[in-house]
Protein backbone atom coordinates (compact mmCIF):
# COMPACT_ATOMS: atom_id res chain seq x y z
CA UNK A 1 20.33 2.91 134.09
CA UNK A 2 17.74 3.85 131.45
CA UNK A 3 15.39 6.92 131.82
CA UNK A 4 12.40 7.68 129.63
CA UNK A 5 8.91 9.09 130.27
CA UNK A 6 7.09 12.06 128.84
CA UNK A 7 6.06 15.15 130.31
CA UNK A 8 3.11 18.11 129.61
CA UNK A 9 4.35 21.50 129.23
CA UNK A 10 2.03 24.34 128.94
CA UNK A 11 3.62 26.07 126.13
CA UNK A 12 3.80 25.90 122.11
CA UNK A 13 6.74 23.81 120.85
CA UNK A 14 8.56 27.15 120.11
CA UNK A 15 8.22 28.77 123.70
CA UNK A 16 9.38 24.84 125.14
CA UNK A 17 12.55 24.93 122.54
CA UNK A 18 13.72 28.33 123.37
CA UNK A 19 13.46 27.38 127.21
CA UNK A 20 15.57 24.66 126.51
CA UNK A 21 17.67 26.95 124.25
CA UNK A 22 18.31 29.71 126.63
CA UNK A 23 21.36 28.97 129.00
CA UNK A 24 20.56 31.77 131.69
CA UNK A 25 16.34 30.19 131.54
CA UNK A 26 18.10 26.31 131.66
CA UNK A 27 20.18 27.20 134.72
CA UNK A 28 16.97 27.64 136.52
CA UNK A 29 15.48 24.91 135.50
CA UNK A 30 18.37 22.19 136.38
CA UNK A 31 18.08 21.39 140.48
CA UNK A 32 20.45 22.91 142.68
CA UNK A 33 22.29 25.15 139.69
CA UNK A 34 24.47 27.13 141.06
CA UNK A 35 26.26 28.37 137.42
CA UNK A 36 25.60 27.43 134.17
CA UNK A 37 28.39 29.02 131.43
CA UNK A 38 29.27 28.88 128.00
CA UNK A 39 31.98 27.03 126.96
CA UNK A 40 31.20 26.69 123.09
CA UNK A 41 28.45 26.75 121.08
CA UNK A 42 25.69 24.51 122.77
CA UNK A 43 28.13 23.17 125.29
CA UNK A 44 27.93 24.62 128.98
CA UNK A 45 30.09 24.38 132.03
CA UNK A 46 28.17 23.31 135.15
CA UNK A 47 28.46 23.78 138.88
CA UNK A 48 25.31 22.13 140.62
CA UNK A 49 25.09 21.42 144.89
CA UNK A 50 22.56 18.73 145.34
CA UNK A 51 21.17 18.02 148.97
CA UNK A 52 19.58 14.81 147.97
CA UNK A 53 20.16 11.58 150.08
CA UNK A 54 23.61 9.94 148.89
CA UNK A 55 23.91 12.37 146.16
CA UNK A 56 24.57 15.44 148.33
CA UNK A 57 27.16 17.41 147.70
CA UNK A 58 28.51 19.68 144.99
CA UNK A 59 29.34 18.76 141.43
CA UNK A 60 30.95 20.27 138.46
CA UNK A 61 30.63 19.42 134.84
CA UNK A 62 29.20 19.71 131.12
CA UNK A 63 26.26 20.20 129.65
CA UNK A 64 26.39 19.82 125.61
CA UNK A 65 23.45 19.95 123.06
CA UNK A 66 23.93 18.63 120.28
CA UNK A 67 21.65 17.29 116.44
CA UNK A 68 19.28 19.68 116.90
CA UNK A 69 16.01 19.62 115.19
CA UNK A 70 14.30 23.16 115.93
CA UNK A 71 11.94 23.22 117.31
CA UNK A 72 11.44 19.40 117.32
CA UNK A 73 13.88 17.37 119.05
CA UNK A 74 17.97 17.71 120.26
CA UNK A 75 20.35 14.99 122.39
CA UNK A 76 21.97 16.43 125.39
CA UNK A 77 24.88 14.74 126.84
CA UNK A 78 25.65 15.42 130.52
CA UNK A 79 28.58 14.71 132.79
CA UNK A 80 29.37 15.66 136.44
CA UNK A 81 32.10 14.66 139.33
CA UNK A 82 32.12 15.39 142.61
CA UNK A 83 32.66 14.06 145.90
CA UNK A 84 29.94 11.79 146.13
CA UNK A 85 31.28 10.24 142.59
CA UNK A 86 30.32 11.00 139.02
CA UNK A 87 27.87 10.47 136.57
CA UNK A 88 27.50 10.69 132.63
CA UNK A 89 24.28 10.79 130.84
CA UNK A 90 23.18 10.80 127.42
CA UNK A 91 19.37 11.39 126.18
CA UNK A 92 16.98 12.61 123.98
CA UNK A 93 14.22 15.12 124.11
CA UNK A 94 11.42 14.88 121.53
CA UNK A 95 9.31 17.97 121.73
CA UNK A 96 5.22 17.72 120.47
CA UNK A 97 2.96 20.09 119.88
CA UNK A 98 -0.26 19.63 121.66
CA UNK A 99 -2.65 22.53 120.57
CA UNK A 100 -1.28 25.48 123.08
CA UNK A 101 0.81 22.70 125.32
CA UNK A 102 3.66 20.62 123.98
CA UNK A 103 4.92 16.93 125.25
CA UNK A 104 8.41 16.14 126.05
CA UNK A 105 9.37 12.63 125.39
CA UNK A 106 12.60 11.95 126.98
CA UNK A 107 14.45 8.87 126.89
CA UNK A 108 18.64 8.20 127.62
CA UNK A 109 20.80 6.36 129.59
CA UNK A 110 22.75 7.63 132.83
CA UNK A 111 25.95 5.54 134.18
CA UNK A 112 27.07 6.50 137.46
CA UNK A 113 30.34 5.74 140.17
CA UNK A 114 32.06 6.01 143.07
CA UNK A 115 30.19 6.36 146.32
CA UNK A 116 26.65 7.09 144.45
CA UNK A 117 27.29 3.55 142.87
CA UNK A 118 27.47 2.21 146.28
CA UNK A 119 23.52 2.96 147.21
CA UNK A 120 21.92 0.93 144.94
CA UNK A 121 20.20 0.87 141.80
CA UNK A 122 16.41 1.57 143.41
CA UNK A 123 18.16 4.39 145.32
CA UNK A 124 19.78 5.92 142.00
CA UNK A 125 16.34 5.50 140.08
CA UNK A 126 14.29 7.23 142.55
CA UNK A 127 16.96 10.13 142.87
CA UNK A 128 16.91 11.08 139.03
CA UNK A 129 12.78 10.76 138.89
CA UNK A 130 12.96 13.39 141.88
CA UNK A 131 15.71 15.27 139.73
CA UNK A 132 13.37 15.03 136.75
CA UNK A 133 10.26 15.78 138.45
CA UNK A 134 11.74 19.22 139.87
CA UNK A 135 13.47 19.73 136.42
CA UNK A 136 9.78 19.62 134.77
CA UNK A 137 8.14 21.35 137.95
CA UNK A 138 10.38 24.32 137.01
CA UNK A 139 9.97 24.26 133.21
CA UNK A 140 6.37 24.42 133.70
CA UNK A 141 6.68 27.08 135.97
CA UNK A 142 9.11 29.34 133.59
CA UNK A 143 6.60 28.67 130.87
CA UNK A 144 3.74 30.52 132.88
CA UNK A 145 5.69 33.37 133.76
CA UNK A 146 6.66 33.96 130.30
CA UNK A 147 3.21 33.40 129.13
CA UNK A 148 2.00 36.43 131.67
């Protein structure tokens, strides 16, 4: 399944990087985090506990940033397993400046099995826009409180 889209932050490039950069910031920001840990530079161990249609249930994994472009633009590769099945992901974010706001350009590719494979692809597709949608609801919102 491919993902891409672009979002509007309201923060410099800088402020949207080092949100990004931040592990204890990017725990809040990923749905249902419950810990987010170093396990090497720019690679994280995840536990995350989704209540989302047939995705619930709780997932551990990796989270690993890697060609980064300060403040301009990084891959992050992503993998989880669980009970409901696994997932592995692989994108791009692509961070412009837009006078005090910045745009995210994301784009990737996300491969998923076991039971979540089972609920078809319009199922999977609206799950990870939700996922995306309350990823970026939270950025936004971290952004604000850091610009107060």
């Amino acid at each position: 399944m491919k993902i891409q889209g672009r979002q509007i932050l309201p923060g410099t490039r800088q402020q949207v990087w080092d949100l990004f950069n931040d592990p204890q910031r990017l725990a809040k920001l990923l749905p249902g985090c419950e810990r987010l840990e170093a396990d090497g530079k720019n690679r994280y161990k995840v536990a995350i506990k989704f209540a989302l249609a047939a995705f619930s249930g709780a997932y551990s994994g990796l989270v690993e940033l890697s060609e980064q472009k300060p403040p301009k633009s990084m891959r992050m590769r992503v993998e989880g397993k669980g009970t409901p099945g696994f997932m592995k992901g692989i994108g791009t974010l692509e961070l412009e400046e837009r006078g005090a706001q910045t745009e995210v350009h994301y784009s990737g590719e996300a491969h998923v099995g076991g039971l979540i494979a089972a609920v078809g692809q319009r199922m999977i597709e609206a799950a990870a826009k939700k996922i995306l949608q309350q990823f970026f609801q939270s950025a936004s919102e971290q952004l604000q409180i850091g610009a107060k």
